[in-house]
Every structure is written in structure tokens, then in C-alpha cells.
Protein backbone atom coordinates (compact mmCIF):
# COMPACT_ATOMS: atom_id res chain seq x y z
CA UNK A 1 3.87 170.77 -39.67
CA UNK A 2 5.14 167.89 -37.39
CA UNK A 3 8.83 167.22 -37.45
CA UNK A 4 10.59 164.32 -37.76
CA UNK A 5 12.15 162.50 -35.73
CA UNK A 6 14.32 159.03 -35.95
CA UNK A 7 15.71 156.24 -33.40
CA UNK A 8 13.51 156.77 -31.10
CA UNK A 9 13.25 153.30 -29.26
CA UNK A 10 10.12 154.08 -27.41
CA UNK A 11 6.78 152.54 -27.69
CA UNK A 12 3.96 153.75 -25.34
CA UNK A 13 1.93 151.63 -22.72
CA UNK A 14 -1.37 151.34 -24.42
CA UNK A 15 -3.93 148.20 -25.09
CA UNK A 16 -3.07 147.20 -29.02
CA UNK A 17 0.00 147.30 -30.38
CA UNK A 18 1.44 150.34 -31.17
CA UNK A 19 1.37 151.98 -35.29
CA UNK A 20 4.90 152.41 -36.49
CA UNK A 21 4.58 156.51 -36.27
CA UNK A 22 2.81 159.02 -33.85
CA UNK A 23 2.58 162.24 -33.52
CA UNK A 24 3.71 163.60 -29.57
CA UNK A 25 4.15 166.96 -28.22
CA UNK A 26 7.78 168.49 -27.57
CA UNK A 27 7.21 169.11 -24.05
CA UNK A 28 6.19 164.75 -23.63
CA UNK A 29 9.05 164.02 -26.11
CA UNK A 30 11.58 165.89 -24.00
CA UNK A 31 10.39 164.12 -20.84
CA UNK A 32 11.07 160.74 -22.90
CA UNK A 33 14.08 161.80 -24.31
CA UNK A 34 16.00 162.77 -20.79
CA UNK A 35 14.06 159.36 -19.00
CA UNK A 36 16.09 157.20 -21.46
CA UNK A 37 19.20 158.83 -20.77
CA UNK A 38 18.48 158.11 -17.12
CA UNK A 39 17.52 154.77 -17.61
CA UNK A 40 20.83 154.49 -19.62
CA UNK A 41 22.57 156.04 -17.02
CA UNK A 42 21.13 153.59 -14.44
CA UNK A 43 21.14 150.56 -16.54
CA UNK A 44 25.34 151.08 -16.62
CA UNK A 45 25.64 152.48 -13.38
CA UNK A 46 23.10 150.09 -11.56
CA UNK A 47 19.39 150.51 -10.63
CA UNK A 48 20.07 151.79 -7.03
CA UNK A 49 23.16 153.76 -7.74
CA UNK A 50 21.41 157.12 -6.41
CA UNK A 51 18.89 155.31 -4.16
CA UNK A 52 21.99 153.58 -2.12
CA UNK A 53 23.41 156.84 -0.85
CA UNK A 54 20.13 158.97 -1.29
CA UNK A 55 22.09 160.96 -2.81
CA UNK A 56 19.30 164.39 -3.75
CA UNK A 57 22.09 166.79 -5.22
CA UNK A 58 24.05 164.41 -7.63
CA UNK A 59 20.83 162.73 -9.02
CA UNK A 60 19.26 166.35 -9.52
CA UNK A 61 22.04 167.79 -11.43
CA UNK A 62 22.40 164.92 -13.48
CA UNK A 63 18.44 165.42 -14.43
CA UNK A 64 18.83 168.67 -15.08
CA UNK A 65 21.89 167.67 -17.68
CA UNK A 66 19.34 165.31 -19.17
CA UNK A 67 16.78 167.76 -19.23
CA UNK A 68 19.06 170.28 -21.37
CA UNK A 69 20.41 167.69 -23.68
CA UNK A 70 17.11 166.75 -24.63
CA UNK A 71 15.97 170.57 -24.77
CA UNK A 72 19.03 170.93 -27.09
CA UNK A 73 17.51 167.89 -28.93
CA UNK A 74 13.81 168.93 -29.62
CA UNK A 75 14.38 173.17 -29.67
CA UNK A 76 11.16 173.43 -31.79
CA UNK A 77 7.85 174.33 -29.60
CA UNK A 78 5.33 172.13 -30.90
CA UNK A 79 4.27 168.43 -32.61
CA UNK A 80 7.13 165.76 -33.31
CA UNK A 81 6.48 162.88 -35.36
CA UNK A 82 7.89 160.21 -34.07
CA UNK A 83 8.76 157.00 -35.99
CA UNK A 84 9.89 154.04 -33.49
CA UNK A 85 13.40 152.38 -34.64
CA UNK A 86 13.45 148.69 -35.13
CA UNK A 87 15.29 147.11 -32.42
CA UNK A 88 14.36 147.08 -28.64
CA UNK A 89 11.66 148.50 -27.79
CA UNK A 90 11.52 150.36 -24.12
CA UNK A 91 8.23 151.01 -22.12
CA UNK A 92 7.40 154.64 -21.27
CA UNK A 93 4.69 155.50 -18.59
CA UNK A 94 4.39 159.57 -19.25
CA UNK A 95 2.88 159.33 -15.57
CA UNK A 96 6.62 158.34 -14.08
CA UNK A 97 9.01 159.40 -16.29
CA UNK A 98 12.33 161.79 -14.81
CA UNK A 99 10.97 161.52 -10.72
CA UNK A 100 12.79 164.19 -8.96
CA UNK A 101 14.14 163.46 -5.58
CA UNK A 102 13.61 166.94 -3.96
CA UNK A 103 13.18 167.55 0.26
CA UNK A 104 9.38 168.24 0.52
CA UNK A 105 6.81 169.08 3.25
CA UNK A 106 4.28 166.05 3.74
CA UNK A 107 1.03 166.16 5.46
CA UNK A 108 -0.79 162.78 6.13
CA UNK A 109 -4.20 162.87 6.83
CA UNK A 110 -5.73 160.32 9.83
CA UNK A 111 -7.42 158.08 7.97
CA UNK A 112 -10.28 157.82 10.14
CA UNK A 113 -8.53 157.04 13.51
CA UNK A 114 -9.78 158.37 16.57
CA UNK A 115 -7.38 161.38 17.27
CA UNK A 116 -6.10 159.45 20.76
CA UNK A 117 -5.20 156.17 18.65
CA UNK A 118 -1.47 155.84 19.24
CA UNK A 119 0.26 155.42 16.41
CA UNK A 120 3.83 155.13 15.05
CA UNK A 121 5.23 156.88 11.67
CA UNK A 122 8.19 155.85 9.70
CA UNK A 123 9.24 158.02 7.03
CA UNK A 124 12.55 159.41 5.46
CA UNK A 125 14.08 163.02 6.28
CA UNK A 126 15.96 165.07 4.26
CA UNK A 127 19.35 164.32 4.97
CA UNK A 128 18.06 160.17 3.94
CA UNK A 129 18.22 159.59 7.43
CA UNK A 130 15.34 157.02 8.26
CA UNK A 131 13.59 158.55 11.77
CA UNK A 132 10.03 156.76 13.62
CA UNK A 133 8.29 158.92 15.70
CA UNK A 134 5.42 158.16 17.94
CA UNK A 135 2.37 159.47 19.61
CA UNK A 136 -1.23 160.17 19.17
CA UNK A 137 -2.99 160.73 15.91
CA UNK A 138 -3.93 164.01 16.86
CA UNK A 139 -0.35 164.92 17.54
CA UNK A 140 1.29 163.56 14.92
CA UNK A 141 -0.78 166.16 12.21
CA UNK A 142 2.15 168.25 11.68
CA UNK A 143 3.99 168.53 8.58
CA UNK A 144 6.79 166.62 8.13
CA UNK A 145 9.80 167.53 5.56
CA UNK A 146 9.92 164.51 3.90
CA UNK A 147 12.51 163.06 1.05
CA UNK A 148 9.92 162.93 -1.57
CA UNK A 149 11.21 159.44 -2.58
CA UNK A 150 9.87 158.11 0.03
CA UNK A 151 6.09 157.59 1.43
CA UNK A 152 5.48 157.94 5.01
CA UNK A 153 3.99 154.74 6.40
CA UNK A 154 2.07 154.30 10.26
CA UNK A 155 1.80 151.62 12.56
CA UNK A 156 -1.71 151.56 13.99
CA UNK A 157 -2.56 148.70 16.60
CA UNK A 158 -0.40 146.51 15.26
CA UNK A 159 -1.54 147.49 11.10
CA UNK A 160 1.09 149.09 9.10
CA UNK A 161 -0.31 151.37 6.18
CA UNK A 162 0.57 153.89 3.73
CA UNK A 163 0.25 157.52 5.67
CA UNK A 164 -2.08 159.48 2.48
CA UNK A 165 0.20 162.60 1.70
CA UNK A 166 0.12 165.65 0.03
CA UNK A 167 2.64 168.06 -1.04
CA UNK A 168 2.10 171.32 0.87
CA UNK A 169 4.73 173.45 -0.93
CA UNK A 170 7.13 174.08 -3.98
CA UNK A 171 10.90 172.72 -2.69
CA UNK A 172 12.64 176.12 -3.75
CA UNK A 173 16.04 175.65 -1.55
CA UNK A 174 17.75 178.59 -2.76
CA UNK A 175 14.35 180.83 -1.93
CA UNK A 176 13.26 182.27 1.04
CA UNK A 177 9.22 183.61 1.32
CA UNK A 178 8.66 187.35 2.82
CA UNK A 179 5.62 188.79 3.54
CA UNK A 180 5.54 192.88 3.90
CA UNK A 181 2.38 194.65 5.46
CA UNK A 182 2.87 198.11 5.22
CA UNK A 183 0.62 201.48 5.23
CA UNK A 184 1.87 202.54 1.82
CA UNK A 185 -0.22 205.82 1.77
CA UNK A 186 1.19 206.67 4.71
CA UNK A 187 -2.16 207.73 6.71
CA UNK A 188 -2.61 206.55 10.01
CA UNK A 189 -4.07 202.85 10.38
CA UNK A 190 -5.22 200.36 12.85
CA UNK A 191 -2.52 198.02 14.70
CA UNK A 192 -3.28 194.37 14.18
CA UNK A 193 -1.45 191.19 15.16
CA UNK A 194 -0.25 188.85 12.08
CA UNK A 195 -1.83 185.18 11.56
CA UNK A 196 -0.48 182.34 8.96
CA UNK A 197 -3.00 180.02 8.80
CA UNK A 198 -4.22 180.03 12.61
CA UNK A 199 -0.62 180.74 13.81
CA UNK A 200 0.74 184.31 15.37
CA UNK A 201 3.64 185.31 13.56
CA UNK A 202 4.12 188.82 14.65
CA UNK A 203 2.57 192.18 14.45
CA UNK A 204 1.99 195.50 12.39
CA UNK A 205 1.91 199.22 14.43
CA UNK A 206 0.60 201.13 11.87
CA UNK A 207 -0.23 204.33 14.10
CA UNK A 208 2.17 206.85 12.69
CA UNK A 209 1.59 209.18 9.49
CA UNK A 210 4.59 207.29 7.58
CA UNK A 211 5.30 204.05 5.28
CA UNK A 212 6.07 202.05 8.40
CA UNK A 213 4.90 198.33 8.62
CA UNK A 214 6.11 195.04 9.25
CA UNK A 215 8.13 192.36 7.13
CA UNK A 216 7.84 188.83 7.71
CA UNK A 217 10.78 186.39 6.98
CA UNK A 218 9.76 182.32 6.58
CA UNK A 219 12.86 181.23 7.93
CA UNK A 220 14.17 179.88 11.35
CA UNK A 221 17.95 182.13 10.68
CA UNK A 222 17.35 185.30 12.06
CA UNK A 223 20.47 186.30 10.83
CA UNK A 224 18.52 186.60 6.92
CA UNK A 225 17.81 190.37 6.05
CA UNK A 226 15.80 191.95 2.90
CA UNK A 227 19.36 193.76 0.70
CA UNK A 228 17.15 194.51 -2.69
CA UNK A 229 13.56 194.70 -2.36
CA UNK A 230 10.32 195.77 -4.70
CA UNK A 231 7.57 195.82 -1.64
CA UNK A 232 5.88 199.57 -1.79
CA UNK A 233 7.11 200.43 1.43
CA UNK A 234 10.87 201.05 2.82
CA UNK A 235 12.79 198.23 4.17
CA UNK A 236 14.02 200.36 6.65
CA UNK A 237 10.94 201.64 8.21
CA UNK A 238 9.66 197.71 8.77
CA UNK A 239 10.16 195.56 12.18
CA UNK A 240 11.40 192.39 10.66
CA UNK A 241 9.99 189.03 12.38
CA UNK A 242 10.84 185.40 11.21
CA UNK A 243 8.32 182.48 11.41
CA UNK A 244 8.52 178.97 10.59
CA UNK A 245 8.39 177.90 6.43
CA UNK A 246 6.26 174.66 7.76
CA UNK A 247 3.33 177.04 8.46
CA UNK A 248 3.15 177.71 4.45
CA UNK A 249 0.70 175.94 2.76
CA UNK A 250 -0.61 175.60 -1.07
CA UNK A 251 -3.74 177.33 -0.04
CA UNK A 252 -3.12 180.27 2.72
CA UNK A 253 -5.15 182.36 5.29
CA UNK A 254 -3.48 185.29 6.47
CA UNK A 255 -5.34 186.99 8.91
CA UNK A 256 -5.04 190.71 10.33
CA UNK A 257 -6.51 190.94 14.13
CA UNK A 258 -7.38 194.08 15.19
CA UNK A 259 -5.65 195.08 18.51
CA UNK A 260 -6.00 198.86 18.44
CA UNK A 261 -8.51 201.39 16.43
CA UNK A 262 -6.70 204.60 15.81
CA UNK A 263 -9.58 206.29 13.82
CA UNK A 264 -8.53 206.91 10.74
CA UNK A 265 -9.73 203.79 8.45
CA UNK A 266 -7.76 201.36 7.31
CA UNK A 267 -6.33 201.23 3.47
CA UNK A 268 -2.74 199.56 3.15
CA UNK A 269 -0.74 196.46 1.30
CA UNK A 270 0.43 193.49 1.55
CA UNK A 271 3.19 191.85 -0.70
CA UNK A 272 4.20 188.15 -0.58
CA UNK A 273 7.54 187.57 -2.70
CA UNK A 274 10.05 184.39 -3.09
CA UNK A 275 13.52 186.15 -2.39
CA UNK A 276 16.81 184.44 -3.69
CA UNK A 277 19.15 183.23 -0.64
CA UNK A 278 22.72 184.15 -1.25
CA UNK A 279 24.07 183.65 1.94
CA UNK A 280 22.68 185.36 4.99
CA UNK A 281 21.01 188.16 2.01
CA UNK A 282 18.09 188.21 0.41
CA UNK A 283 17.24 189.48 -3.53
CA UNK A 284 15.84 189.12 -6.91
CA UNK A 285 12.56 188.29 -5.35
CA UNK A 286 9.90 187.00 -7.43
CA UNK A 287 6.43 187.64 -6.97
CA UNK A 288 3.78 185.23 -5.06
CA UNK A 289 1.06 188.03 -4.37
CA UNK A 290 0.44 191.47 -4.07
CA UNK A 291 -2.67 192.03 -1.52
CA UNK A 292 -4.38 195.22 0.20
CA UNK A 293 -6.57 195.58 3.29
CA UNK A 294 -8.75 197.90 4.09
CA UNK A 295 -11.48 197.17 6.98
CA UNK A 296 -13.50 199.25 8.62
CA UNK A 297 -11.97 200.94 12.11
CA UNK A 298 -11.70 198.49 14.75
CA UNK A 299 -12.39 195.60 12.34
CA UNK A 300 -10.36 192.78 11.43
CA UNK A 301 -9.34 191.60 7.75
CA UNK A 302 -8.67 188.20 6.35
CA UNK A 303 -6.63 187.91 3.25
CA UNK A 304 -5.76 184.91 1.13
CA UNK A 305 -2.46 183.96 -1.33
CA UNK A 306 -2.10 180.28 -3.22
CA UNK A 307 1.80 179.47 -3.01
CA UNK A 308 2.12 176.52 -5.41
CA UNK A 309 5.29 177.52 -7.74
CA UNK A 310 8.36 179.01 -6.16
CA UNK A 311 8.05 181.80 -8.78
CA UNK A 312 4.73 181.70 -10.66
């Protein structure tokens, strides 16, 4: 049975007018419920009052208050009826409500420009700091980490347009992604080097009769190290290399290159886990993917992961 639910002064954009009751899903009515306590918010504070200072952390913790107040409000999994309060009325586009400001990596595609058209980007970084870069299109294809507020735009030959962009990742700030390749049965197998999506991120020497392997760290600190792990193998019998978190993508290759044959077979796993950063240590990780190779000797292996939630 639908609940009820009174003083709500919402009405929804639609083509006739709207009926005096509806019925709406908790998990919509909790997105309305915490967008008009930002709009209330804003409408006493001022429009711009976060945009002004791009000020990411204190918009984001007031959202999440707003999102448990209105959690507290609607506890009940399932159909609200809603009847809308006389008085005035507020407009609700489901499509826009509660935007997060979050740091996220951007990719823009070309457009169809020639890839030695030079061109000049303007976008917004993460610390609201408004940089322009320039160079060819070809160049420029990079990710950028990108206030998500913001749209990257590009000057062209003297035509400014919007850059189209696509969120590559989750924003998980307080996560770090490790990979661990490791020859859990501990029978001798073939050395490879390591590629993330056409880049060389390290290697695996997988020649001795042990759990030894390598673990893979997406972070530019090499001071981070692996304290509580769940991978099959040891963390102390891995080499540990760090790679970029720009080469992640939602959709991942992750390719094993044969380098030597040592003639045994291959049969060995691969975990890919979202570890919690608490300083320079990483725990409590959450799992992405749990893989396993197993080519022929002397053959390569391509594996594949989909990293769009920081813990799915």
C-alpha cells in the first residue's frame, strides 16, 4: 500500500497540469525531498554561495546532510503517495535534482578535427582553479581531472565549442585501486610484462615454485603500501609497482605479454580491489574483479575488468 505523504510543495514538469495526488517511488521522493532543502538552503544563502568559492567539500557534506534527513523522512522502501500542498508550487526536473560537485576524469572526444588542428581548451581543475592549455588535437586526447561542475570548452580556428565529455571513472577520494597478479598454485609460470589499456605498468616473474607475483598500486605516492589484504597470494612475496589512476577507464584491457616461457603452462589470478586510504596505508578493500589467466606456454593473455562504482 502507498503511504502518505503531506506538504509536499512539488509539482512535476509535465505537459497538462498536474492531478492533485501521485503516486512516486521512495528512492525519486528522497531525491526531491533533499533538492528542496538545497534550494532552501540556496534561496537564503544565495544562488552562487558554493559556486563563488567552488567550494567541493562544504557543498558535499551539506548534500549528504540533506540526503540523510530526507532518508530519515521516507524510511519505508517502496511507493509514496504524494498529495501536493496548496501554496507555491516549485518545479522539479528528476533529471537535475541534488548535482554533486565531485573532481572527475574527463575525456573529450575531437569532434571531427584533423588531429594537427591546433586547438585551445579551457576547463576547470580540481582545486577550482581555471587553467587553458594548448596544442594539437591529437595531443590534447588525454584525460583531464576535471571539476565536474564545469564543461570543458575548445577554441578551434577562432570557434569556441563545448569539448563532448565523458566520465571515465567513479570519484572515490578516500580509495585507492590495486591490481595483484600472482601464481596462486604456486607452480612455475611464464614471466610477462603488465599493460593497462596500451600502457606498461610493470611486470610479473612468475618462474619460481611459490605464491610470488606482482601488485600494482594506481597511485603517483609511492610511499602507499597494501597493511590488510584479501588477494590469494602473500603481500609479502609481491614486487609492488605504482602507475598512474588516469590510465583507469570504465571499460579496461589489461594485457599480459609474454617475455619468457618457462615450460610449465600457465594457470594463475588476478584480483582488482578498491582499498580504503588512511594515510600512507591501505585496507578494507572492496572488490572490483577477481580474474585468472591461463595461456598456453609462450603465449600471451588479455584480460578485461569494468570499473564503474568505487565498490560495486
Amino acid at each position: 500500500m502507498a503511504n502518505d505523504v503531506n506538504n509536499l510543495n512539488v509539482r512535476f514538469l509535465v505537459d497538462v497540469p498536474p492531478a492533485t495526488h501521485f503516486i512516486l517511488h521512495s528512492s525519486e521522493l528522497k531525491k526531491v525531498y533533499a533538492n528542496q532543502l538545497r534550494m532552501d538552503f540556496l534561496n537564503a544563502k544565495g544562488q552562487d554561495y558554493f559556486a563563488i568559492a567552488c567550494n567541493q567539500i562544504e557543498e558535499n557534506n551539506w548534500l549528504t546532510i540533506w540526503k540523510d534527513q530526507a532518508e530519515r523522512r521516507y524510511p519505508v522502501d517502496g511507493d509514496y503517495h504524494i498529495e501536493i500542498a496548496t501554496g507555491e508550487e516549485t518545479l522539479i526536473d528528476l533529471n537535475t535534482i541534488v548535482p554533486i560537485r565531485e573532481c572527475n576524469q574527463y575525456s573529450w572526444t575531437k569532434a571531427g578535427l584533423p588531429g594537427s588542428t591546433i586547438v585551445t581548451m579551457t576547463y576547470t581543475d580540481c582545486d577550482c582553479v581555471v587553467q587553458t592549455i594548448e596544442g594539437t588535437v591529437a595531443s590534447l586526447q588525454e584525460p583531464l581531472l576535471v571539476c565536474s561542475f564545469d564543461t570543458p570548452s575548445v577554441t578551434a580556428g577562432g570557434i569556441v565549442f563545448i569539448a563532448p565529455c565523458e566520465v571515465l571513472t567513479p570519484s572515490c577520494p578516500d580509495r585507492v585501486v590495486v591490481f595483484q597478479i600472482c601464481n596462486e598454485n604456486s607452480v612455475t609460470d611464464d614471466n610477462f610484462d603488465i599493460y593497462l589499456n596500451n600502457t606498461y605498468i610493470g611486470a610479473v616473474d612468475l618462474s619460481a615454485m611459490a605464491q610470488v607475483g606482482s601488485v600494482f598500486i594506481a597511485s603517483n605516492n609511492h610511499s602507499l603500501s597494501v597493511v590488510s589484504s584479501d588477494f590469494a597470494c602473500p603481500i609479502a612475496g609481491m614486487v609492488v609497482y605504482y602507475f598512474s589512476p588516469l590510465l583507469l577507464q570504465t571499460e579496461n584491457v589489461l594485457e599480459m605479454r609474454n617475455t619468457q616461457d618457462n615450460g610449465s603452462g600457465n594457470a594463475g589470478t588476478v584480483g582488482v580491489r578498491n582499498y580504503l586510504l588512511t594515510g600512507t596505508e591501505l585496507s578494507a578493500p572492496c572488490v572490483i574483479a577477481d580474474l585468472s589467466y591461463g595461456p598456453a606456454n609462450g603465449e600471451d593473455a588479455t584480460l578485461n575488468f569494468s570499473y564503474t562504482e568505487c565498490c560495486p
